[in-house]
Protein backbone atom coordinates (compact mmCIF):
# COMPACT_ATOMS: atom_id res chain seq x y z
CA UNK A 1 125.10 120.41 95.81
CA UNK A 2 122.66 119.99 98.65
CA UNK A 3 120.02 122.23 99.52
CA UNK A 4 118.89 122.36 102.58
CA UNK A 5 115.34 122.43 103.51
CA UNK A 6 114.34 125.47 105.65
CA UNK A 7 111.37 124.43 107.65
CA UNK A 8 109.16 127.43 108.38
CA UNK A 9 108.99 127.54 112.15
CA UNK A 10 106.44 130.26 114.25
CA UNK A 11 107.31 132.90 115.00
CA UNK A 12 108.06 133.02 119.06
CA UNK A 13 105.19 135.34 121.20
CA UNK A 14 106.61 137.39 122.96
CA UNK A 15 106.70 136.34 127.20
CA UNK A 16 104.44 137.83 129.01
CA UNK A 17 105.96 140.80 131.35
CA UNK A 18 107.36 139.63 134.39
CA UNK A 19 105.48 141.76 137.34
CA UNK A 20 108.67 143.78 138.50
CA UNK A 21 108.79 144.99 142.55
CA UNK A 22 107.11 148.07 142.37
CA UNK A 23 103.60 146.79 141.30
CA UNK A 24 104.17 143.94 143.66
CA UNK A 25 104.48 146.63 146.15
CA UNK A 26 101.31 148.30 144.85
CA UNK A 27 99.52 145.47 144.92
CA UNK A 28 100.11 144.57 148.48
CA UNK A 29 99.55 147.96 149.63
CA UNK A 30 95.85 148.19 147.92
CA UNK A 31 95.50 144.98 149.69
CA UNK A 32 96.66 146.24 152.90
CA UNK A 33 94.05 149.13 152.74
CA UNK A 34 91.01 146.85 151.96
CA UNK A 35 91.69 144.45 154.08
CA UNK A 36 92.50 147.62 156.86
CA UNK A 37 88.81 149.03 155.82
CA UNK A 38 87.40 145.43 156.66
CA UNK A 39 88.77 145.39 159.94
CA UNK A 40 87.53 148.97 160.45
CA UNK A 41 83.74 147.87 159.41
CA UNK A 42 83.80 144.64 160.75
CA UNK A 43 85.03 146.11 164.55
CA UNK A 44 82.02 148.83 164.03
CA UNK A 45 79.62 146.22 163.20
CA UNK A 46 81.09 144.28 166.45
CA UNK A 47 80.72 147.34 169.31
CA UNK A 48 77.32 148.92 167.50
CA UNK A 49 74.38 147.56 167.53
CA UNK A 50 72.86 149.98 165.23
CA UNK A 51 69.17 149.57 163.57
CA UNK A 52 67.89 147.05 160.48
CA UNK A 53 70.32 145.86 158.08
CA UNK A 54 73.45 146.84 160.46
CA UNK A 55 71.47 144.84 163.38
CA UNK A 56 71.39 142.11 160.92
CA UNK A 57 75.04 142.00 160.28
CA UNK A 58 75.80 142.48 164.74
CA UNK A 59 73.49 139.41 165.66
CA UNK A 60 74.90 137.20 162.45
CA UNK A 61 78.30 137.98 163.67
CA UNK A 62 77.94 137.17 166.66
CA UNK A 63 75.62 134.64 165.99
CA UNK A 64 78.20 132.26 164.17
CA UNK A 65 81.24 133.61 166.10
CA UNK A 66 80.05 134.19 169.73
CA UNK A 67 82.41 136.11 171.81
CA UNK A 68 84.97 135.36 169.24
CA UNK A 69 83.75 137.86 167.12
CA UNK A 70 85.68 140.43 169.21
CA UNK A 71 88.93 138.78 167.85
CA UNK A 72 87.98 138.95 163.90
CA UNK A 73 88.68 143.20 163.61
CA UNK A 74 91.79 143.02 165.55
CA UNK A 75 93.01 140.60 164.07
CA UNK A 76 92.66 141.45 160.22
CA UNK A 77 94.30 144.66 161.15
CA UNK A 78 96.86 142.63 162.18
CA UNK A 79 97.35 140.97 158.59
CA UNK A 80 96.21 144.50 156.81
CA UNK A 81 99.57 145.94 158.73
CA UNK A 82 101.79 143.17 158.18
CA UNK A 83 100.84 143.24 154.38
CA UNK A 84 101.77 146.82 154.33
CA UNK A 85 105.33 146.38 155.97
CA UNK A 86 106.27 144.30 152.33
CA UNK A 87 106.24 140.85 153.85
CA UNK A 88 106.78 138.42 151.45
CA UNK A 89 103.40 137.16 150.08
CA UNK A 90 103.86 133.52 151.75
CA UNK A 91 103.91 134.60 154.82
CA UNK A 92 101.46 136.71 154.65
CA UNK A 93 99.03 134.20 153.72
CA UNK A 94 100.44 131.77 156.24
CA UNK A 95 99.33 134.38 158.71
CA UNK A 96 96.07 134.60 157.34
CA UNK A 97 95.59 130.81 157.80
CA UNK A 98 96.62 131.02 161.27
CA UNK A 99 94.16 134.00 162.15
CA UNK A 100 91.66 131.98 160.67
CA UNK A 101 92.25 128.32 162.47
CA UNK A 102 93.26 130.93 165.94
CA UNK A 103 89.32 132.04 165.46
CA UNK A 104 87.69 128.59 165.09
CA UNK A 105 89.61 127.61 167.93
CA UNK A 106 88.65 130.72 170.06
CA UNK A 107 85.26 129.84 169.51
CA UNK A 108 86.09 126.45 170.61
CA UNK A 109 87.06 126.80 173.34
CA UNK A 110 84.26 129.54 174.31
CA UNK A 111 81.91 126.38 173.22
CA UNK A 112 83.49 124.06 175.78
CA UNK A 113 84.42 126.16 178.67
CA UNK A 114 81.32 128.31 178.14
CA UNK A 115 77.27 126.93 178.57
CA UNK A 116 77.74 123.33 177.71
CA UNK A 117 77.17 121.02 174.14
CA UNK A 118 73.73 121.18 172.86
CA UNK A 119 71.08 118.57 173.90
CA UNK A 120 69.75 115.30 171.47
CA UNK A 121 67.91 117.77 169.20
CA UNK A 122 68.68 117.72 165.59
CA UNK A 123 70.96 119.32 163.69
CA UNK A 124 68.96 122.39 162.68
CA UNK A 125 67.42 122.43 166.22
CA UNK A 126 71.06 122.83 167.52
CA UNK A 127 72.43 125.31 164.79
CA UNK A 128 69.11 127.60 165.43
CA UNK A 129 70.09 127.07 169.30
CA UNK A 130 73.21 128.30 168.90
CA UNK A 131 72.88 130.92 166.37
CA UNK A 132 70.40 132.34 169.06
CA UNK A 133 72.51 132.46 172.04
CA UNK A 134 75.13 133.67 169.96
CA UNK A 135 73.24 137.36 169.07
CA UNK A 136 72.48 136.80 173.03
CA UNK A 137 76.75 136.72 173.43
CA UNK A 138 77.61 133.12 173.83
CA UNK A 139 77.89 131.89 170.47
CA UNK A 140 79.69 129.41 168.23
C-alpha cells in the first residue's frame, strides 16, 4: 500500500480588505473639503495683501504666477466640487492635470502678450526680474 506524502504547505494570509464604496466615498469627501479650504486660503492670500508672513505668501504668489494667480483659487474649487459630486477618481485627477497645464499656460500667455521676454542677463538676473514684477502684477 502506498502512502502518500502530505507536504506541509503555509497556511494562506488572509487578503487584505478590499476598500468597499462607502470609505471610498469618505475619502473623496475629506479630500473635497481640504482641497475646498485651499482654495478658500489661497483666494484670501490672492485679494489681501495683509502684513509679514501673509505679505510673504501675496508677493510669492504672485511673484511665480503673475496675474495667473487669480485663476489658482477658482480653479481648485473647481476640482474640490467635482471631487465631492463622487466622480470617479480618474477623472478627477485628469482634471487636476488639466488645471495645472491650463495655469502654466495662462501664465504663458500673460508672459508673451504682456511686457516682453527678458533681456541677455543671466538666468538668476532674469528669474529675480521676473519674480519682481510679478509681486508688482505682471508675473510669470
Amino acid at each position: 500500500m502506498a502512502v502518500s506524502a502530505k507536504k506541509n504547505k503555509p497556511a494562506r494570509k488572509p487578503a487584505a480588505p478590499k476598500e468597499n464604496a462607502a470609505s471610498r466615498g469618505a475619502k473623496k469627501q475629506m479630500w473635497a473639503v481640504i482641497l475646498f479650504a485651499l482654495g478658500i486660503l489661497l483666494g484670501a492670500i490672492t485679494f489681501i495683501e495683509g502684513a509679514r508672513l501673509w505679505n510673504v505668501l501675496h508677493s510669492f504668489l504672485f511673484g511665480m504666477f503673475g496675474l495667473s494667480a487669480y485663476f489658482w483659487a477658482p480653479l481648485i474649487v473647481y476640482i474640490a466640487v467635482i471631487a465631492a459630486m463622487d466622480k470617479p477618481f480618474s477623472s478627477i485627477k485628469a482634471k487636476l492635470w488639466q488645471v495645472i497645464a491650463l495655469l502654466f499656460i495662462l501664465a504663458g500667455a500673460f508672459t508673451v502678450f504682456g511686457p516682453g521676454f527678458p533681456g541677455d542677463e543671466t538666468f538668476a538676473e532674469n528669474a529675480g526680474k521676473v519674480f519682481r514684477a510679478g509681486t508688482e502684477g505682471s508675473g510669470f
